[in-house]
N, C-alpha and C. Protein backbone atom coordinates (compact mmCIF):
# COMPACT_ATOMS: atom_id res chain seq x y z
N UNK A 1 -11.22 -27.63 41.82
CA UNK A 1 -10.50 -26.47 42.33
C UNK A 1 -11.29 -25.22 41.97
N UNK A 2 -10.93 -24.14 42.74
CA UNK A 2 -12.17 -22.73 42.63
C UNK A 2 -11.70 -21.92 41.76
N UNK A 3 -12.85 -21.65 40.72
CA UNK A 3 -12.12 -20.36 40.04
C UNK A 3 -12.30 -19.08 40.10
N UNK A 4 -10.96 -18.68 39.65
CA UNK A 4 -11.36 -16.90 40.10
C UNK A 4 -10.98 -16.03 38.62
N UNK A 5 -11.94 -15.28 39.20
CA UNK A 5 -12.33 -14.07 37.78
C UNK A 5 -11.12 -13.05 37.94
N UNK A 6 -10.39 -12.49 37.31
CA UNK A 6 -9.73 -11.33 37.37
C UNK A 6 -9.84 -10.35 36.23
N UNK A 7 -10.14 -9.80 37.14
CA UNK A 7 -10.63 -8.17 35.92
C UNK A 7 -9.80 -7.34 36.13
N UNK A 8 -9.11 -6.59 35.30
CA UNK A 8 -8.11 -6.12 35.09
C UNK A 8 -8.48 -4.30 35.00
N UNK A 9 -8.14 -3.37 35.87
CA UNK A 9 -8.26 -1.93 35.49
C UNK A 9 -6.98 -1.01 35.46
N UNK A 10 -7.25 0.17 34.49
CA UNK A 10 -6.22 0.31 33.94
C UNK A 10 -5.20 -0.20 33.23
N UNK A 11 -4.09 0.35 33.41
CA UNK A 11 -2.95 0.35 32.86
C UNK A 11 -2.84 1.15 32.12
N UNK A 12 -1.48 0.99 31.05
CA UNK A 12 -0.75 1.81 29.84
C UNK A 12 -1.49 1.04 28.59
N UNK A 13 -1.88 2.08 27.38
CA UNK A 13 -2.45 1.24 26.06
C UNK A 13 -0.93 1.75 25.25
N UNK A 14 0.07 0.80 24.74
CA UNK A 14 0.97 1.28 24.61
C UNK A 14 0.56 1.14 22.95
N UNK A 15 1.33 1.94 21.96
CA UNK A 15 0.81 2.36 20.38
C UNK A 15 1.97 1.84 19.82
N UNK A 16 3.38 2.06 20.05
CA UNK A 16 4.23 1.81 19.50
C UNK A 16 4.29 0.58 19.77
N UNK A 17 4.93 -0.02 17.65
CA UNK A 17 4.58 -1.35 17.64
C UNK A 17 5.41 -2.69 19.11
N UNK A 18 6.88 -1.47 19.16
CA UNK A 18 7.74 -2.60 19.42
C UNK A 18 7.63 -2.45 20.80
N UNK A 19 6.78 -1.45 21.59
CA UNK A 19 6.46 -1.39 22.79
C UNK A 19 5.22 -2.43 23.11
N UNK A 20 4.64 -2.64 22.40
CA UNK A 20 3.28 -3.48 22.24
C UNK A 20 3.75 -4.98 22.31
N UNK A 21 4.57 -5.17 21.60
CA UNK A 21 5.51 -6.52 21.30
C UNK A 21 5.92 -6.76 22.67
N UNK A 22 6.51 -5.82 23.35
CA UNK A 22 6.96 -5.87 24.66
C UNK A 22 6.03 -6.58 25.37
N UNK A 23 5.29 -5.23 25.73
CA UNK A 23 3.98 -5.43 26.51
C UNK A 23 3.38 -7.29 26.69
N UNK A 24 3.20 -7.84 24.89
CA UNK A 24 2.55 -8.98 25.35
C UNK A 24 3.29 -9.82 25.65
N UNK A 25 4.76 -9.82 25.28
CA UNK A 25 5.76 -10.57 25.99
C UNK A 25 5.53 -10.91 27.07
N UNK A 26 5.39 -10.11 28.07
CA UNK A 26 5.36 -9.86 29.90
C UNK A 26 4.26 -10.55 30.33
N UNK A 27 2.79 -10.50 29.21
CA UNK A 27 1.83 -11.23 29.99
C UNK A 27 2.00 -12.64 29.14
N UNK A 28 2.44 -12.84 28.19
CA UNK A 28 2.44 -14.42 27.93
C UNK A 28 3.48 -14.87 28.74
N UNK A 29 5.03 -14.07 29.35
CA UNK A 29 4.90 -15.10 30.01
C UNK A 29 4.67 -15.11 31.73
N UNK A 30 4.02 -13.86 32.05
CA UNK A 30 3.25 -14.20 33.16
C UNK A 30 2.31 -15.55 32.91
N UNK A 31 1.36 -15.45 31.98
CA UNK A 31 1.03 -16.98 31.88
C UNK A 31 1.54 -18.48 32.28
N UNK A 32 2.52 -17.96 31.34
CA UNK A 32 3.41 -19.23 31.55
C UNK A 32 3.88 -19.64 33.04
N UNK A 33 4.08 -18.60 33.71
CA UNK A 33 4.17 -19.09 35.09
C UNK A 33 3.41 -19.65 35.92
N UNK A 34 1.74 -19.42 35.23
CA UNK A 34 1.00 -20.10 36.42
C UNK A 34 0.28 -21.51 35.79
N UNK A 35 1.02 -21.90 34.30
CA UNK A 35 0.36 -22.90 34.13
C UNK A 35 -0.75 -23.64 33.96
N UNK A 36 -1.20 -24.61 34.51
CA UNK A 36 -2.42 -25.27 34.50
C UNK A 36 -3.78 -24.13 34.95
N UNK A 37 -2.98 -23.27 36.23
CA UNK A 37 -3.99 -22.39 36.49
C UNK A 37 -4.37 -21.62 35.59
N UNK A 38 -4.38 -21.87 34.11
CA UNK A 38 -4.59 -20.34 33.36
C UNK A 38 -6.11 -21.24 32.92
N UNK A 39 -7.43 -20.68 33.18
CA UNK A 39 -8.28 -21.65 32.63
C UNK A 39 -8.53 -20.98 31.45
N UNK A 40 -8.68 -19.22 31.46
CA UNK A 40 -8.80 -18.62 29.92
C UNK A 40 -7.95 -17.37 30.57
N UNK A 41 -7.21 -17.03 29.35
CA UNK A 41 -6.05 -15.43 29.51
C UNK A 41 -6.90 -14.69 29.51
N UNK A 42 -8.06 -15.00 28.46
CA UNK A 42 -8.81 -13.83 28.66
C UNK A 42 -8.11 -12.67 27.23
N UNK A 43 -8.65 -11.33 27.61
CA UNK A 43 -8.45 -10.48 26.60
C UNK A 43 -8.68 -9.25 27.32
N UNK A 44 -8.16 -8.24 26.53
CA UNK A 44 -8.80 -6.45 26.58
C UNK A 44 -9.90 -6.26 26.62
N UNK A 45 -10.45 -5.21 26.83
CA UNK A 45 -11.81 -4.59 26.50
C UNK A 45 -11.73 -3.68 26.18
N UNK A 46 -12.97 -3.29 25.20
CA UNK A 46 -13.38 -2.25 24.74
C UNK A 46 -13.69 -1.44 25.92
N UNK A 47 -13.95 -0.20 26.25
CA UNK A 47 -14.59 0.74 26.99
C UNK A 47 -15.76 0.22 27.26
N UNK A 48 -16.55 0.61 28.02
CA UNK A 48 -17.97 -0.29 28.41
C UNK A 48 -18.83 0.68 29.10
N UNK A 49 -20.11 -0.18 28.78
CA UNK A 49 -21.26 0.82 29.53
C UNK A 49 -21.73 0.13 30.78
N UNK A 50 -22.66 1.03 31.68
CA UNK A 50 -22.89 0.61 32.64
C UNK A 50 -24.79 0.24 32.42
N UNK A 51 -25.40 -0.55 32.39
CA UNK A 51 -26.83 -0.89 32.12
C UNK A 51 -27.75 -0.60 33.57
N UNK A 52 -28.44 -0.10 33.57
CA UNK A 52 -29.12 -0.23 34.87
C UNK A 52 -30.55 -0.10 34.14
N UNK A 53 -31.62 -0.52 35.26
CA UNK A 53 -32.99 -0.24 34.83
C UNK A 53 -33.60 0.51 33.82
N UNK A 54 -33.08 1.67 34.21
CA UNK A 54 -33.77 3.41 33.56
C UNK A 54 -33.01 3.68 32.72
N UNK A 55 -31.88 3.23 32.73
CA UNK A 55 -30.90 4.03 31.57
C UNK A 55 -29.53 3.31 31.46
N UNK A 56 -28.79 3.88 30.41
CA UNK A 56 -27.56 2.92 30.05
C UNK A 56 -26.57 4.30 30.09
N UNK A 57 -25.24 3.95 30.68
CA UNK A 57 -24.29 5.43 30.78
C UNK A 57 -23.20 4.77 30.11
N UNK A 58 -22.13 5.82 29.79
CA UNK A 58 -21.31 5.14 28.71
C UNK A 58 -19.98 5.64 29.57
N UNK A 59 -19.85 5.11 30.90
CA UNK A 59 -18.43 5.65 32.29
C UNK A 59 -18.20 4.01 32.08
N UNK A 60 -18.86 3.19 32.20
CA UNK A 60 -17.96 1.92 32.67
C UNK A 60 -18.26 2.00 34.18
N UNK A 61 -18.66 2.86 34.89
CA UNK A 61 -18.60 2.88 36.17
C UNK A 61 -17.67 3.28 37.24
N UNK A 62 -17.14 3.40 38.07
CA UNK A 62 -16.36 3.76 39.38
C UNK A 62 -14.92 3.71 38.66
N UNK A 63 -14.72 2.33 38.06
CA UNK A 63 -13.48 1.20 37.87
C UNK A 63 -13.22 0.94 36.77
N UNK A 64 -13.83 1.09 35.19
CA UNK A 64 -13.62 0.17 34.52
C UNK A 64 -12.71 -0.47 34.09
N UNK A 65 -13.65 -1.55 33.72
CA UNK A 65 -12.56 -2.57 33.07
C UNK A 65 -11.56 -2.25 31.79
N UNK A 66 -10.75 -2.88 32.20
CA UNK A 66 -9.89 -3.35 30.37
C UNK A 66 -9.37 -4.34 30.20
N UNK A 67 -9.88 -5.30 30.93
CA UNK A 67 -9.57 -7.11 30.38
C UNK A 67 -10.08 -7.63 31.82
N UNK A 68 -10.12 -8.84 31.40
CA UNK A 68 -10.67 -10.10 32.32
C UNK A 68 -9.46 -11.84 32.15
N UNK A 69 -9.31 -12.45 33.00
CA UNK A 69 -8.43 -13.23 32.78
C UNK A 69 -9.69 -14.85 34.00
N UNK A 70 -9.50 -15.95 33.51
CA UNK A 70 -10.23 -17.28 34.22
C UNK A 70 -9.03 -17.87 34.62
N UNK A 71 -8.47 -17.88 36.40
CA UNK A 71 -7.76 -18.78 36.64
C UNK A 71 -7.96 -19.82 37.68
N UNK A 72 -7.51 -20.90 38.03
CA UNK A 72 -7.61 -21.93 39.22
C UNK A 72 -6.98 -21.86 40.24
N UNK A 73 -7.51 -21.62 41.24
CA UNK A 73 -6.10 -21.54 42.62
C UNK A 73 -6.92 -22.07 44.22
N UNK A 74 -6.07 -22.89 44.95
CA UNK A 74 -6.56 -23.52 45.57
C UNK A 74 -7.74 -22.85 46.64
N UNK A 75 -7.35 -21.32 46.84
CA UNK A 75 -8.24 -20.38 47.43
C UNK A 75 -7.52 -19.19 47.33
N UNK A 76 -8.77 -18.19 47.73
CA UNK A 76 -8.38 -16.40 47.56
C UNK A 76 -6.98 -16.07 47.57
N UNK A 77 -6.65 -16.61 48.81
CA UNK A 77 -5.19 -16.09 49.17
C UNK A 77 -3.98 -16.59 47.59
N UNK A 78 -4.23 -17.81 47.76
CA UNK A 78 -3.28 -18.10 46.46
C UNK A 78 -3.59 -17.64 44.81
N UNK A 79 -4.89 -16.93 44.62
CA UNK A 79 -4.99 -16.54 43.77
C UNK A 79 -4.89 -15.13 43.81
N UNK A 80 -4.88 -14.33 44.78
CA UNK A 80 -4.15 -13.11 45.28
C UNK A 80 -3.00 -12.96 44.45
N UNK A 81 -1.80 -14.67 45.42
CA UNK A 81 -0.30 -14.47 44.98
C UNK A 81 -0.44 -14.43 43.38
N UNK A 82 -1.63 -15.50 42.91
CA UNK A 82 -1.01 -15.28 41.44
C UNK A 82 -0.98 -13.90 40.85
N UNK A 83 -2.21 -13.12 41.17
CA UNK A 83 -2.42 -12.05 40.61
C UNK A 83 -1.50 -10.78 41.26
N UNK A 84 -0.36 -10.79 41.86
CA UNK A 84 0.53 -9.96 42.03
C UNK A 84 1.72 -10.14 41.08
N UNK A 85 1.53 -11.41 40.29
CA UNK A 85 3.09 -11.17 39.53
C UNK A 85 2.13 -10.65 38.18
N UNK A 86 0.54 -9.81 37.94
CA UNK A 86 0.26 -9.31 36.42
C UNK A 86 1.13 -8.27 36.08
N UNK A 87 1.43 -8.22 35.01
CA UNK A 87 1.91 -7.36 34.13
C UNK A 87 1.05 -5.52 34.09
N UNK A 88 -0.02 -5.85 34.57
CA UNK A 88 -0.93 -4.68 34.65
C UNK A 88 -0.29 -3.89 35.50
N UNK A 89 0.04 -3.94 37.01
CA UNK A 89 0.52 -4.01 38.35
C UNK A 89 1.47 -2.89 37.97
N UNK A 90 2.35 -3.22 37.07
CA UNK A 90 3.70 -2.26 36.42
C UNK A 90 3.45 -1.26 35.58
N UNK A 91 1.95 -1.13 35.21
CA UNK A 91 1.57 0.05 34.36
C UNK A 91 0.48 0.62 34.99
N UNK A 92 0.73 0.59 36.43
CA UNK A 92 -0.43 1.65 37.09
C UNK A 92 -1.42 1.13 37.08
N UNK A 93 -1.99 0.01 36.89
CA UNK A 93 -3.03 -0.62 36.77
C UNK A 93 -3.38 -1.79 38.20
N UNK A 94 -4.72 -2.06 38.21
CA UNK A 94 -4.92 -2.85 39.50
C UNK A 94 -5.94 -4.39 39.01
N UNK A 95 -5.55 -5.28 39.42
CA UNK A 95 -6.19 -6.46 39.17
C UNK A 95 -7.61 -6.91 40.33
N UNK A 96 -8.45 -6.87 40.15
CA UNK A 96 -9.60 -6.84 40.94
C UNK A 96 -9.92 -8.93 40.87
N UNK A 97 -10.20 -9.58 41.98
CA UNK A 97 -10.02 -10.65 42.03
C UNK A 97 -11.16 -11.47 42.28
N UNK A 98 -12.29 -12.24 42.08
CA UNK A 98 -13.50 -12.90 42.79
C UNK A 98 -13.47 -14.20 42.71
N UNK A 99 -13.40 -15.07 43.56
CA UNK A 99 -13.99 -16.47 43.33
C UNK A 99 -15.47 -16.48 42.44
N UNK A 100 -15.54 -17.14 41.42
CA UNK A 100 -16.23 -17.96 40.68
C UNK A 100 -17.82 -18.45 42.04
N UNK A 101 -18.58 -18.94 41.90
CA UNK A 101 -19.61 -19.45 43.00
C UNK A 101 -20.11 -20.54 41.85
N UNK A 102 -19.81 -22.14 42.06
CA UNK A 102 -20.24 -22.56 41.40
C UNK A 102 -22.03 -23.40 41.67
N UNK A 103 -22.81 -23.14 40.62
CA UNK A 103 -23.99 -23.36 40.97
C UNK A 103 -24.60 -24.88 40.25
């Protein structure tokens, strides 16, 4: 089955503890809903740089990231549906989606 990358931009970085508690509530159990498809949850990111030839910039680029998630879905479209029930989605944030190309 194909996997797809989801990179995660934006959202809310919430500080308060019991808002935080919240927060990972919503994505463990978004997890839980897709099951077998979860190949890695993945994690946050740090802020990030962008590397190119000549020089290294410290934007992240256009989009950046703030997490990445590895899931299985039979194709684009169904890994679309999965990635409309993220938790990101509800904090202003947008889930960016790619099939995997396996070599």
């Amino acid at each position: 089955m194909p996997k797809f990358l989801f990179v995660y931009h934006g959202g809310s970085h919430e500080e308060a503890p019991e808002e935080m508690e919240k927060l990972l509530a919503q994505w463990g159990a978004w997890f839980e809903t897709m099951g077998a498809a979860v190949v890695d949850p993945g994690n946050p990111v740090q802020p990030s740089k962008t590397v190119f030839k000549t020089r290294v910039t410290d934007d992240g680029g256009a989009n950046p990231a703030s997490g990445y998630g590895l899931f299985t879905a039979a194709n684009m479209d169904a890994a679309i549906r999965l990635a409309k029930g993220c938790p990101i989605l509800d904090a202003g944030g947008n889930v960016e989606v790619a099939e995997a190309i396996e070599l």
